[in-house]
N, C-alpha and C. Protein backbone atom coordinates (compact mmCIF):
# COMPACT_ATOMS: atom_id res chain seq x y z
N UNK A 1 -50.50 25.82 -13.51
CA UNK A 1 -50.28 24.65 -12.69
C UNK A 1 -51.10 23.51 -13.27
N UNK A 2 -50.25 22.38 -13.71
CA UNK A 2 -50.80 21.38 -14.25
C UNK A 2 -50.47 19.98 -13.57
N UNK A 3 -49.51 19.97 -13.57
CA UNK A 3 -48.80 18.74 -13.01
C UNK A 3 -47.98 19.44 -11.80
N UNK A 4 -48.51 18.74 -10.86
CA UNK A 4 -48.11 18.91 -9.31
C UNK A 4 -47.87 18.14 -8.18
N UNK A 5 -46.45 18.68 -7.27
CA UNK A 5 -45.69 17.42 -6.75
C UNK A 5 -46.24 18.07 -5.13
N UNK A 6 -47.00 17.55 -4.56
CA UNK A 6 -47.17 18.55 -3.48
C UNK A 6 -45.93 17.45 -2.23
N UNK A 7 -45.26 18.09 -1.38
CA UNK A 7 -44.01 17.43 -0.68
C UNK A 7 -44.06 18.31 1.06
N UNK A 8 -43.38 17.10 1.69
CA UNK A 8 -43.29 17.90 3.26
C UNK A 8 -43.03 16.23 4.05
N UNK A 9 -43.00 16.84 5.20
CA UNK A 9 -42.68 15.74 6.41
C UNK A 9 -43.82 14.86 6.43
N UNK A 10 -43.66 13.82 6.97
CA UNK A 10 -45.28 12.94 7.91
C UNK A 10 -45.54 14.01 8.15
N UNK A 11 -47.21 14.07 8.19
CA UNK A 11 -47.77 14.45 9.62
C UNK A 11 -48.00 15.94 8.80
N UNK A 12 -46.95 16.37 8.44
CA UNK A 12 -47.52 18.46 7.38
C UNK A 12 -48.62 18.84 6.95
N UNK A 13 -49.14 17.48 6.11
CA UNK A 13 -50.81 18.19 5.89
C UNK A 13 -50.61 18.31 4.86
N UNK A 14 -50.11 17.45 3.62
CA UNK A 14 -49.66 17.22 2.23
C UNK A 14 -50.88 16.63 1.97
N UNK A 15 -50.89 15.53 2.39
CA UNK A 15 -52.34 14.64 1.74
C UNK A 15 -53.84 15.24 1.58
N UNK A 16 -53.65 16.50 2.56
CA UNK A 16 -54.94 16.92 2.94
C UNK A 16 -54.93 18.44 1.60
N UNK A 17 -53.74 19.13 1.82
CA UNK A 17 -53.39 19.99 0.09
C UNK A 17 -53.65 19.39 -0.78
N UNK A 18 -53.17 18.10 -1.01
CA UNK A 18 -53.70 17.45 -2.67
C UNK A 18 -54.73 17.33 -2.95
N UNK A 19 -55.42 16.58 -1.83
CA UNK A 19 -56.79 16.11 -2.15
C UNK A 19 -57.52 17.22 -2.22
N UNK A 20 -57.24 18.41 -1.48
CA UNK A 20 -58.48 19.70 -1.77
C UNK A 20 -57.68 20.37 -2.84
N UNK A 21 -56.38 20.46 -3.59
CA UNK A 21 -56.28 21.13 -4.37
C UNK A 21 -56.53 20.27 -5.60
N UNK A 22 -56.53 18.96 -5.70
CA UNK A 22 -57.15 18.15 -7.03
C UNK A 22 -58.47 18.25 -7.15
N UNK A 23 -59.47 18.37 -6.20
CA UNK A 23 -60.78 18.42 -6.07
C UNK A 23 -61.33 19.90 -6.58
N UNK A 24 -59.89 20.85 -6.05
CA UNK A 24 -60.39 22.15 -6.42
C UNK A 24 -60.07 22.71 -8.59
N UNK A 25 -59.41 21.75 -8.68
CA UNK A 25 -58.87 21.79 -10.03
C UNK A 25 -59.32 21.18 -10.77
N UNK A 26 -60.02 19.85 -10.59
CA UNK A 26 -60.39 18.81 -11.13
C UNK A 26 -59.77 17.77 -11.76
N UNK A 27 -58.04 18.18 -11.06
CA UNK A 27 -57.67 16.97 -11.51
C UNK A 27 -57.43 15.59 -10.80
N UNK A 28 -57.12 14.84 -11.34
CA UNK A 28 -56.21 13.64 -10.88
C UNK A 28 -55.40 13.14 -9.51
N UNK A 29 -55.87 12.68 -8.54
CA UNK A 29 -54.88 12.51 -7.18
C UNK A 29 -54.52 11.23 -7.33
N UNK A 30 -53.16 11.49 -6.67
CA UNK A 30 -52.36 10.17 -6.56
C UNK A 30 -51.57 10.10 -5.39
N UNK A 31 -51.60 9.44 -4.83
CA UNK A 31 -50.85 9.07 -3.61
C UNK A 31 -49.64 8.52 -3.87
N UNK A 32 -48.76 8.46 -3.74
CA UNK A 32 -47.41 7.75 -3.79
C UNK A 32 -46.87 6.62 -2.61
N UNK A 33 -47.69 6.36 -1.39
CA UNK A 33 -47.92 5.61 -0.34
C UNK A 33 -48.84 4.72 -1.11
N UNK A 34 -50.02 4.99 -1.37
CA UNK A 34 -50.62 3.72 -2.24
C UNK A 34 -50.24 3.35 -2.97
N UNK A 35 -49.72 3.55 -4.19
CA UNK A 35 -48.77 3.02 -4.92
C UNK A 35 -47.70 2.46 -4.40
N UNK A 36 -47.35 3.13 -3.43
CA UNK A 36 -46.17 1.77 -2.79
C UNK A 36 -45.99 0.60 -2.27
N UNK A 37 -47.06 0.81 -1.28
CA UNK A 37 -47.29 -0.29 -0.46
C UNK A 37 -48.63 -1.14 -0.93
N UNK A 38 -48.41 -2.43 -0.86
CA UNK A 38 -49.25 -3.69 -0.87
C UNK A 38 -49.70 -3.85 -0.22
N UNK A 39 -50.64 -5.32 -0.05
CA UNK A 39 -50.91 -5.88 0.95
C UNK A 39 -49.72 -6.24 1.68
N UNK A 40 -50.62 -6.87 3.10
CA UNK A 40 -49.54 -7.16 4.02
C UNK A 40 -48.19 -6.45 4.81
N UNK A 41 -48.55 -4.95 4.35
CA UNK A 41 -46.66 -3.89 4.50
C UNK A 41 -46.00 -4.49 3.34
N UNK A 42 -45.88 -4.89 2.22
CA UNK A 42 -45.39 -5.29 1.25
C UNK A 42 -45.25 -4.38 0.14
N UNK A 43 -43.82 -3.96 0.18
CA UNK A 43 -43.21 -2.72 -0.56
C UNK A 43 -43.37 -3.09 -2.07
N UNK A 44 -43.58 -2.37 -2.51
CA UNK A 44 -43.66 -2.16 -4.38
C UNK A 44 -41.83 -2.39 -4.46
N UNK A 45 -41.65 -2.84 -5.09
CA UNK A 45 -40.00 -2.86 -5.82
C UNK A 45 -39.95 -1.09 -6.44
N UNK A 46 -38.96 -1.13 -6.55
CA UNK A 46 -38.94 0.68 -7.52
C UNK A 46 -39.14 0.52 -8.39
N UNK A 47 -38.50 -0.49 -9.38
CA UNK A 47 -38.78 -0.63 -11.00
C UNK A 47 -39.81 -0.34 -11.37
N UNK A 48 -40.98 -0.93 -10.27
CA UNK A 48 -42.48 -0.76 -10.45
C UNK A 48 -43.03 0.49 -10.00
N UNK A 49 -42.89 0.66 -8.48
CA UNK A 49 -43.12 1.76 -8.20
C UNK A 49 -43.14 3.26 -9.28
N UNK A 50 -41.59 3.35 -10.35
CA UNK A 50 -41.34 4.52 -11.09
C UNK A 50 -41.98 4.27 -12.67
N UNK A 51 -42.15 3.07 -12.87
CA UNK A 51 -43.06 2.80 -13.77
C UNK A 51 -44.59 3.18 -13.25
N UNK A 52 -45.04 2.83 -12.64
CA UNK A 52 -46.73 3.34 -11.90
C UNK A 52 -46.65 5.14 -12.15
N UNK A 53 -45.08 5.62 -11.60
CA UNK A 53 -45.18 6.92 -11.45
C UNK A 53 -45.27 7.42 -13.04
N UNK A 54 -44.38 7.17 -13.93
CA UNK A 54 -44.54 7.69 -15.44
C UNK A 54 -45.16 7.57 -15.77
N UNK A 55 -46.31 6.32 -15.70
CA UNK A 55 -47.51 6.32 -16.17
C UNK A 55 -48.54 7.54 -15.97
N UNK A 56 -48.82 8.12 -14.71
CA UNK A 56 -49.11 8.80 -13.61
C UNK A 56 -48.43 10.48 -14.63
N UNK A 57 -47.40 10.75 -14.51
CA UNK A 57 -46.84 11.89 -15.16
C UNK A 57 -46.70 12.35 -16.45
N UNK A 58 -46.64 11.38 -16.72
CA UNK A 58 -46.85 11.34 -18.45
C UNK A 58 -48.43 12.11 -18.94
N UNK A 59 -49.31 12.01 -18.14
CA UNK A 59 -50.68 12.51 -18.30
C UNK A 59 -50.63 14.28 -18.17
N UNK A 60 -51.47 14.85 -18.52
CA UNK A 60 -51.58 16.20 -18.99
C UNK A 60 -51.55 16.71 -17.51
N UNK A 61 -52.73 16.40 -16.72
CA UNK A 61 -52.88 17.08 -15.42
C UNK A 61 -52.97 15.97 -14.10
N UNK A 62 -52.07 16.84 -13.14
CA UNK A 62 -52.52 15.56 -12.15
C UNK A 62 -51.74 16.23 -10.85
N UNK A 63 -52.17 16.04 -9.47
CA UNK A 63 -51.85 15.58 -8.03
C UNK A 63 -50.87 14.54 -7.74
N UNK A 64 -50.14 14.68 -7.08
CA UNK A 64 -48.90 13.98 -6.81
C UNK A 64 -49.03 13.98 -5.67
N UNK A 65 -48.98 13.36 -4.64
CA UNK A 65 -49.06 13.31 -2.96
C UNK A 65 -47.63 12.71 -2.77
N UNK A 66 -46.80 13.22 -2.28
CA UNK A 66 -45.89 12.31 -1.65
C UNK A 66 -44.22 12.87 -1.99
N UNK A 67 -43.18 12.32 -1.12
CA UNK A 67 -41.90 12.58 -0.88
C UNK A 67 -41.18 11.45 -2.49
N UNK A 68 -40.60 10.35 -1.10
CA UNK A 68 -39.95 9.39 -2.18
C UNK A 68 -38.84 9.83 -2.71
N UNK A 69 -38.01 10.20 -2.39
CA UNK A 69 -36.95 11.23 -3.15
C UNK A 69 -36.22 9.91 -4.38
N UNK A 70 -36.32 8.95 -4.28
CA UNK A 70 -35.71 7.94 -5.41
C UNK A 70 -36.71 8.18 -6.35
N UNK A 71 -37.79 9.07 -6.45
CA UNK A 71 -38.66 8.37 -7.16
C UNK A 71 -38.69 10.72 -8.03
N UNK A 72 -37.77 11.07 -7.53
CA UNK A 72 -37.69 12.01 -7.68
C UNK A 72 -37.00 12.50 -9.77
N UNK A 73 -36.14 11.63 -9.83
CA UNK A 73 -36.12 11.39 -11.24
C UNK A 73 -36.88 11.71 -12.58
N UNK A 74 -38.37 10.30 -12.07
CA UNK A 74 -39.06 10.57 -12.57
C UNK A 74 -40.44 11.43 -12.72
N UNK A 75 -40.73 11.58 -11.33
CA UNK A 75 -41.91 12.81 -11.07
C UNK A 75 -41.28 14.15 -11.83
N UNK A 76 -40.36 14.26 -11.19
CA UNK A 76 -39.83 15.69 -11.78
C UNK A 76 -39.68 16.27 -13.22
N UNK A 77 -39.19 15.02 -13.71
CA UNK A 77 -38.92 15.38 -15.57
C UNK A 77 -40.53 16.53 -15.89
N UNK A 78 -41.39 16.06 -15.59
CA UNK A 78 -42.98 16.95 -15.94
C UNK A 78 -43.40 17.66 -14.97
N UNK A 79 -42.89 17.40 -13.78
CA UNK A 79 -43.68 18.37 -13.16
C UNK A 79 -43.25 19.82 -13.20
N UNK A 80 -44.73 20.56 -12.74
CA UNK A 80 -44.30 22.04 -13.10
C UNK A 80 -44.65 22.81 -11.92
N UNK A 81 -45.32 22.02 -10.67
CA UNK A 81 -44.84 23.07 -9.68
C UNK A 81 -44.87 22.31 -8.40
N UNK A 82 -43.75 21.98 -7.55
CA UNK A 82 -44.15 21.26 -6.52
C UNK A 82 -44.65 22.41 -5.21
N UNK A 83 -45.02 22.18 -4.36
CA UNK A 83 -45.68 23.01 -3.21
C UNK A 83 -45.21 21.90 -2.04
N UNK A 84 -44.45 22.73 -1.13
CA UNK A 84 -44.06 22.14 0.17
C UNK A 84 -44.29 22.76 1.19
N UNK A 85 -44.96 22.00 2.32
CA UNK A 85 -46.09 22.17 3.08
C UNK A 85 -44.68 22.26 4.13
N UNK A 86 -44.73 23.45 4.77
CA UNK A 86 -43.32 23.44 5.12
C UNK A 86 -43.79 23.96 6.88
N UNK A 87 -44.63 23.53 7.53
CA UNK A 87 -45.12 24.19 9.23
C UNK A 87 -44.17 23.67 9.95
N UNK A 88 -44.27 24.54 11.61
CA UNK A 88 -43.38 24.25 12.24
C UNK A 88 -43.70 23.03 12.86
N UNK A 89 -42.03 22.23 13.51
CA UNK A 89 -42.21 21.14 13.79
C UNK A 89 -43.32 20.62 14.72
N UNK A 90 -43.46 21.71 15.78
CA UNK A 90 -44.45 20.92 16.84
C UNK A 90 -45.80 20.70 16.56
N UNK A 91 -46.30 21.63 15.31
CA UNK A 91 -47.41 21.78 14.64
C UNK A 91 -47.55 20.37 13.34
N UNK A 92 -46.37 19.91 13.00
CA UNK A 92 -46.10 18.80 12.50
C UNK A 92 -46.34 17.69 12.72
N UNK A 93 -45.50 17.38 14.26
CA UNK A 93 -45.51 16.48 15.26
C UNK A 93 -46.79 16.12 15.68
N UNK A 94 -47.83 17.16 15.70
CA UNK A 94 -49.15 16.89 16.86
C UNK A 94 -49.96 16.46 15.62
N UNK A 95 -49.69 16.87 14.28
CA UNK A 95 -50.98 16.59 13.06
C UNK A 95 -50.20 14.93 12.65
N UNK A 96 -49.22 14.70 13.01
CA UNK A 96 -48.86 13.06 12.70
C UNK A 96 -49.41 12.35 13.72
N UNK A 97 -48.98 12.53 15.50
CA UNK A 97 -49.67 11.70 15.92
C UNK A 97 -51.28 12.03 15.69
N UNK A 98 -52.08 12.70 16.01
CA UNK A 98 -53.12 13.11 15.47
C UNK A 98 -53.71 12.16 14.67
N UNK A 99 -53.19 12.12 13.25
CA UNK A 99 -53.66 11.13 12.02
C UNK A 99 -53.37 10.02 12.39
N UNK A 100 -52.07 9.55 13.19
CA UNK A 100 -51.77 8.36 13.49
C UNK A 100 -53.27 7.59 14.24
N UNK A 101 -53.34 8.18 15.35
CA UNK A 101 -54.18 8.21 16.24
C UNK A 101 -55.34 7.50 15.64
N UNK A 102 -56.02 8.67 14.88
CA UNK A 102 -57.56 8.78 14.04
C UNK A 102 -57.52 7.49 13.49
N UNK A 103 -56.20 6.90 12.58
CA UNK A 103 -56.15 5.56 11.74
C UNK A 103 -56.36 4.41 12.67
N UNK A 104 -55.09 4.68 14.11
CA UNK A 104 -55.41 3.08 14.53
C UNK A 104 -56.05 3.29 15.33
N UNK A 105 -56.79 4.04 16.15
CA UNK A 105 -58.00 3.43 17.26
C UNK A 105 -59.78 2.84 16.54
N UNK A 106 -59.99 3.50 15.01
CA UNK A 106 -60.79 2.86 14.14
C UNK A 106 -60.41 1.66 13.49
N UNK A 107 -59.18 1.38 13.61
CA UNK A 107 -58.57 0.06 12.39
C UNK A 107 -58.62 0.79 11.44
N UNK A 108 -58.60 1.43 11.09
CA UNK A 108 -58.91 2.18 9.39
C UNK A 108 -57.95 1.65 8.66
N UNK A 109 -58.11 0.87 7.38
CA UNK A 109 -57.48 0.46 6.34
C UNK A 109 -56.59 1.93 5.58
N UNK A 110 -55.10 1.91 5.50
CA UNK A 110 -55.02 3.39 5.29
C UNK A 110 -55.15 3.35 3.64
N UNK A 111 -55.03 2.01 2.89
CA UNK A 111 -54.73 2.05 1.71
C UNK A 111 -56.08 1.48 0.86
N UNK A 112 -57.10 1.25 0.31
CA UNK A 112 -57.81 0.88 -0.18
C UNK A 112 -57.26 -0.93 -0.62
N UNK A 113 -58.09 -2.34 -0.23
CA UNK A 113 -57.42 -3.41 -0.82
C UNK A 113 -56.14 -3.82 -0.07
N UNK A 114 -55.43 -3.22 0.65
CA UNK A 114 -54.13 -3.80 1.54
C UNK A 114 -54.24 -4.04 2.61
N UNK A 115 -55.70 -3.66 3.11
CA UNK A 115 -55.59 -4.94 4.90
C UNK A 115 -54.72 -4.36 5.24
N UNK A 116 -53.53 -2.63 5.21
CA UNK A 116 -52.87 -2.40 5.87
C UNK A 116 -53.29 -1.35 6.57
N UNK A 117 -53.35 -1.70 8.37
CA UNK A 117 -53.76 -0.56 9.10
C UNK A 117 -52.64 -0.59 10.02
N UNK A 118 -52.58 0.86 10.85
CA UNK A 118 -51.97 1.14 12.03
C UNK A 118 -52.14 0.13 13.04
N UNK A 119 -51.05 -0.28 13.84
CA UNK A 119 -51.07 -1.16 15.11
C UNK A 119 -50.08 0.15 16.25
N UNK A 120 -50.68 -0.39 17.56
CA UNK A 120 -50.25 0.48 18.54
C UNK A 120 -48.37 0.17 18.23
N UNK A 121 -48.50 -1.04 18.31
CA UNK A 121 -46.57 -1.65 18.07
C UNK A 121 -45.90 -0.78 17.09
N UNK A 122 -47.17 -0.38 15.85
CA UNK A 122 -45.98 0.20 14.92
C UNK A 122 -46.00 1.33 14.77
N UNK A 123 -46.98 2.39 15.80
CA UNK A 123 -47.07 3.54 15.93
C UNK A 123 -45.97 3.96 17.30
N UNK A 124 -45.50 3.01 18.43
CA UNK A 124 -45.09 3.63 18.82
C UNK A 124 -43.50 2.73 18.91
N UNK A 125 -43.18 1.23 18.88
CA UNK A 125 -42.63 0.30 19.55
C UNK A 125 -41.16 0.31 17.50
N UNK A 126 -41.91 0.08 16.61
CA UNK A 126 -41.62 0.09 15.60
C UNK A 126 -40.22 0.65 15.06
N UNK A 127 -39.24 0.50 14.30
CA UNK A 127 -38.35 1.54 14.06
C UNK A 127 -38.74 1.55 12.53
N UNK A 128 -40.13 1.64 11.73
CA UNK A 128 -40.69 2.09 10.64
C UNK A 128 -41.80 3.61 11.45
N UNK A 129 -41.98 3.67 12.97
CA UNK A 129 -42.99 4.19 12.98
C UNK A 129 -42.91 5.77 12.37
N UNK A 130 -44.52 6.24 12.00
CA UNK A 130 -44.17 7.39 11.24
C UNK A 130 -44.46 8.69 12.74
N UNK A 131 -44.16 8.32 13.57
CA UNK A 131 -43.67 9.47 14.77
C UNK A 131 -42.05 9.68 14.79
N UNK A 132 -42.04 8.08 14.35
CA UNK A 132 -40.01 8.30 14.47
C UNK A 132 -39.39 8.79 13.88
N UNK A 133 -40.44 8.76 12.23
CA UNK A 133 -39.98 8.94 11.17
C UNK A 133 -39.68 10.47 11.26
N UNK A 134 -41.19 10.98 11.71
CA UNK A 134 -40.96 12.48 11.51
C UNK A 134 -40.49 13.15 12.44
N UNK A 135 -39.69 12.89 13.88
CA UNK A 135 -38.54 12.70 14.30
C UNK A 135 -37.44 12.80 13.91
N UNK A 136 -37.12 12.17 13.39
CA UNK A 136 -35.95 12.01 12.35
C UNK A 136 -35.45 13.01 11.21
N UNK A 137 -36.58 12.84 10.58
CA UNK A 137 -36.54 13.54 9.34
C UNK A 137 -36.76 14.88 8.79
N UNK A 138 -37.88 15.75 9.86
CA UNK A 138 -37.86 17.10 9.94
C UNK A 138 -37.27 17.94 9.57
N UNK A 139 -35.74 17.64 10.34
CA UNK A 139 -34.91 18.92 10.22
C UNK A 139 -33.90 18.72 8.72
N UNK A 140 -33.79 17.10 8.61
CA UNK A 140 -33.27 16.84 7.30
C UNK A 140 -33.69 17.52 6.29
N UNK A 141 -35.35 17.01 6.25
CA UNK A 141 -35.85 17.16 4.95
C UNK A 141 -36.16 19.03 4.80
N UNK A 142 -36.05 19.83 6.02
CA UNK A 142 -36.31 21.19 5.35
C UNK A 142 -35.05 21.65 5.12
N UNK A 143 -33.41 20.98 5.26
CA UNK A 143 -32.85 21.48 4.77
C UNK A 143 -32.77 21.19 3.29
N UNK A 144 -32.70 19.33 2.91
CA UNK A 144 -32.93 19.11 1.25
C UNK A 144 -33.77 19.71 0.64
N UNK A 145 -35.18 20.28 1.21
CA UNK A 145 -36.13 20.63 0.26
C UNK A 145 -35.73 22.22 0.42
N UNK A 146 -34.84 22.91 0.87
CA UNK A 146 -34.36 24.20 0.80
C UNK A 146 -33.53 24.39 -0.64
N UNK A 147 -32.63 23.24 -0.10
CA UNK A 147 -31.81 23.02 -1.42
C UNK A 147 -31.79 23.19 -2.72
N UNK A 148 -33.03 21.94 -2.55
CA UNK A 148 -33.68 21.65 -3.89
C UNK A 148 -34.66 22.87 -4.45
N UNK A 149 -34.91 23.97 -3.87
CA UNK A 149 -35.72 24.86 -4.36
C UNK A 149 -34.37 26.26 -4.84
N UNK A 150 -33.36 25.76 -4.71
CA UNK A 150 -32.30 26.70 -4.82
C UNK A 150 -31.51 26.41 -6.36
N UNK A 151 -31.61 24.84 -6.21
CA UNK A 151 -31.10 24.08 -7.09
C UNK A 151 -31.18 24.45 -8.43
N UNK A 152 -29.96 24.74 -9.62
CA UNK A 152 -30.32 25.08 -10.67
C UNK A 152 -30.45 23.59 -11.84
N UNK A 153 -31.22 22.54 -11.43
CA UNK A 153 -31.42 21.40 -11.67
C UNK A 153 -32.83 21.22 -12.54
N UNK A 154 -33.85 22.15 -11.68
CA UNK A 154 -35.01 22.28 -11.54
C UNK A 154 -35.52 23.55 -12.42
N UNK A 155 -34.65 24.15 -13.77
CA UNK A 155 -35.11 25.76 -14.05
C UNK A 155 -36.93 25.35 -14.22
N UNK A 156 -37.34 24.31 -14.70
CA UNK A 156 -38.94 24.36 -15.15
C UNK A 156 -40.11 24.27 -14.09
N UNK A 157 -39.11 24.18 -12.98
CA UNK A 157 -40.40 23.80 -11.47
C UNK A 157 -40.51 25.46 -10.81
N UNK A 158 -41.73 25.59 -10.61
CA UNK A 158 -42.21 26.69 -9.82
C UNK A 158 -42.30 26.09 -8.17
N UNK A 159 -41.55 26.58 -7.21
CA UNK A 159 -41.57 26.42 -5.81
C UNK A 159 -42.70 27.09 -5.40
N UNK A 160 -43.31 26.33 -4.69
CA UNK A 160 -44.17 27.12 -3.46
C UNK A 160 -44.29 27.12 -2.11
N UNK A 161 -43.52 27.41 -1.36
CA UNK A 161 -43.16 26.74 0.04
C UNK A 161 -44.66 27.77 0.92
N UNK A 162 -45.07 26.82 1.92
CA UNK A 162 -46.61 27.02 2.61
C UNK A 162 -46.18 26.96 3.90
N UNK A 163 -45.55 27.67 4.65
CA UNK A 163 -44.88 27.77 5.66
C UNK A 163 -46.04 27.77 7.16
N UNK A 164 -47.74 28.14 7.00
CA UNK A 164 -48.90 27.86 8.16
C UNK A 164 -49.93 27.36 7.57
N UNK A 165 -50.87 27.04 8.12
CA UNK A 165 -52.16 27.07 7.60
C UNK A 165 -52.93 28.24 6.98
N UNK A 166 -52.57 29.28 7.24
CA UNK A 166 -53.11 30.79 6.37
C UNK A 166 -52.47 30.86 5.36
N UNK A 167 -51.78 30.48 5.40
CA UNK A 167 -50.69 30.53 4.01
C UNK A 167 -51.11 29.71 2.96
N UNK A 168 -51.50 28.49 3.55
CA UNK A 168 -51.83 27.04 2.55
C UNK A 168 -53.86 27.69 2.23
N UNK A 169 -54.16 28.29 3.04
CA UNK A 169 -55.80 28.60 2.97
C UNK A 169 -55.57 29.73 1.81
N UNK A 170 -54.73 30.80 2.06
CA UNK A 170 -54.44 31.81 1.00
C UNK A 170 -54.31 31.80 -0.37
N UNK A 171 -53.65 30.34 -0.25
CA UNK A 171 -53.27 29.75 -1.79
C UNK A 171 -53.91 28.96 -2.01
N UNK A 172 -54.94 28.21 -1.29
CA UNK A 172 -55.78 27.90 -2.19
C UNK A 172 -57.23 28.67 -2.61
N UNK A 173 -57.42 30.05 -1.72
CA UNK A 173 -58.58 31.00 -2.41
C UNK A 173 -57.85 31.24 -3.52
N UNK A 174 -56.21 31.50 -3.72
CA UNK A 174 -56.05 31.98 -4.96
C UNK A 174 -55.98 31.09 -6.00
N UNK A 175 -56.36 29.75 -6.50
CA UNK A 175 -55.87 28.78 -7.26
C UNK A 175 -57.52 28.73 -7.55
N UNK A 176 -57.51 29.64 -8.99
CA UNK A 176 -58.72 29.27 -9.65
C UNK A 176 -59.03 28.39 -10.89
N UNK A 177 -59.35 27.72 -11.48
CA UNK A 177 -59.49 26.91 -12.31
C UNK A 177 -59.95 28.04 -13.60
N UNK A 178 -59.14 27.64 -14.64
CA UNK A 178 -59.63 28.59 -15.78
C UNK A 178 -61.14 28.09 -16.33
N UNK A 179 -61.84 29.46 -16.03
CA UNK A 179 -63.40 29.31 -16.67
C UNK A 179 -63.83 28.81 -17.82
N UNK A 180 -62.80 28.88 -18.75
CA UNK A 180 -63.05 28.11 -19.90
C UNK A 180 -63.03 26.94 -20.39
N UNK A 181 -62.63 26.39 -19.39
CA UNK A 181 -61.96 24.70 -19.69
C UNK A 181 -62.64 23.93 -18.74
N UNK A 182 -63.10 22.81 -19.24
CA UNK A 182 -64.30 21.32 -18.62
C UNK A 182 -62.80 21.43 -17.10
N UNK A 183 -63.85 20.22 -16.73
CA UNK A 183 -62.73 19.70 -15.94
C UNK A 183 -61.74 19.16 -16.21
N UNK A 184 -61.70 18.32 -17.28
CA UNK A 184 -60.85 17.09 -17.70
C UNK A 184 -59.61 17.57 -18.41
N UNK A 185 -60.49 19.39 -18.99
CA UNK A 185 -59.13 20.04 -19.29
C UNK A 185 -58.78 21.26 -18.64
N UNK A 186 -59.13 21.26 -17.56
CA UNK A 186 -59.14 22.13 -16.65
C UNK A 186 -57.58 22.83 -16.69
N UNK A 187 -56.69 23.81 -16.80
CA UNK A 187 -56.19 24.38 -16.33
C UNK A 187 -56.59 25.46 -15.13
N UNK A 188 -55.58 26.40 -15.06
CA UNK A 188 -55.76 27.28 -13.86
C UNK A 188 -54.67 28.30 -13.61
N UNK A 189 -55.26 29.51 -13.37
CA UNK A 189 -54.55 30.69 -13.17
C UNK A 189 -54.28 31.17 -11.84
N UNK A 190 -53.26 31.31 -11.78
CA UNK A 190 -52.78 31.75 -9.91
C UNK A 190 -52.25 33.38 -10.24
């Protein structure tokens, strides 16, 4: 595992896999929400957006946070194993509002530099909000990401679907970093 697309609903507990499985690997995290969004809620164009991403993939080792399925093109050409954080919905539902929550009653800036935080309007009033979103999108996205792990599109991607939290804790006691290699060239044996 070198290059990795970790994927799932709002709210699954993707962001929280990357960041402890890049930290545990030593590689590279990337968000795909920061890269998107600007200041102000001000969307990245794609041109840019999938340029940021090749830049990003093109590199030996790295964390991938995020869905984006347009942006699926180019993540994919390198990547070699995505992991989808796949829990049940209500366990979904409660870790989105949850995070929602945690962001806007602090103001918390969610993006580093974009002055963009949660407002009560766009957590609950909004038709961007990400309660609606993952509402919405749940039952969609575990059938596409079923699909797509079926798909003979993909022969070079290793699936890992993480169906609880014991499951996602399991795999990451097992994701050891090979002893021989710095960080910077860190591989790793599962």
């Amino acid at each position: 595992m070198e290059r990795i697309n970790v994927i799932g609903t709002s709210g699954s507990g993707k962001s929280t896999l990357s960041k402890q499985l890049a930290a545990q690997l030593g590689y590279p995290y990337h968000e795909i929400d920061a890269l998107f969004w600007k200041p102000n809620w001000t969307q990245t164009p794609d041109s840019e957006l999938l340029d940021k991403i090749a830049d990003i993939t093109h590199q030996p080792y790295w964390v991938l946070d995020g869905n984006y399925s347009r942006t699926e093109p180019v993540k994919w050409q390198h990547v070699d194993t995505i992991i989808w954080v796949d829990y049940s919905f209500p366990r979904t539902f409660y870790q989105a509002l949850k995070r929602a929550l945690s962001r806007w009653l602090p103001g918390k800036e969610l993006w580093p530099g974009t002055g963009n935080k949660e407002t009560l309007g766009n957590l609950l009033l909004s038709k961007d909000s990400i309660l609606l979103w993952t509402l919405r999108n749940y039952a969609k996205n575990r059938r596409r990401y079923s699909a797509l792990m079926q798909s003979p599109d993909y022969p070079h991607i290793r699936f890992v679907r993480l169906r609880s939290p014991a499951e996602t804790q399991a795999f990451l006691n097992a994701v050891q970093p090979d002893q021989h290699a710095d960080s910077k060239d860190a591989s790793c044996s599962l």
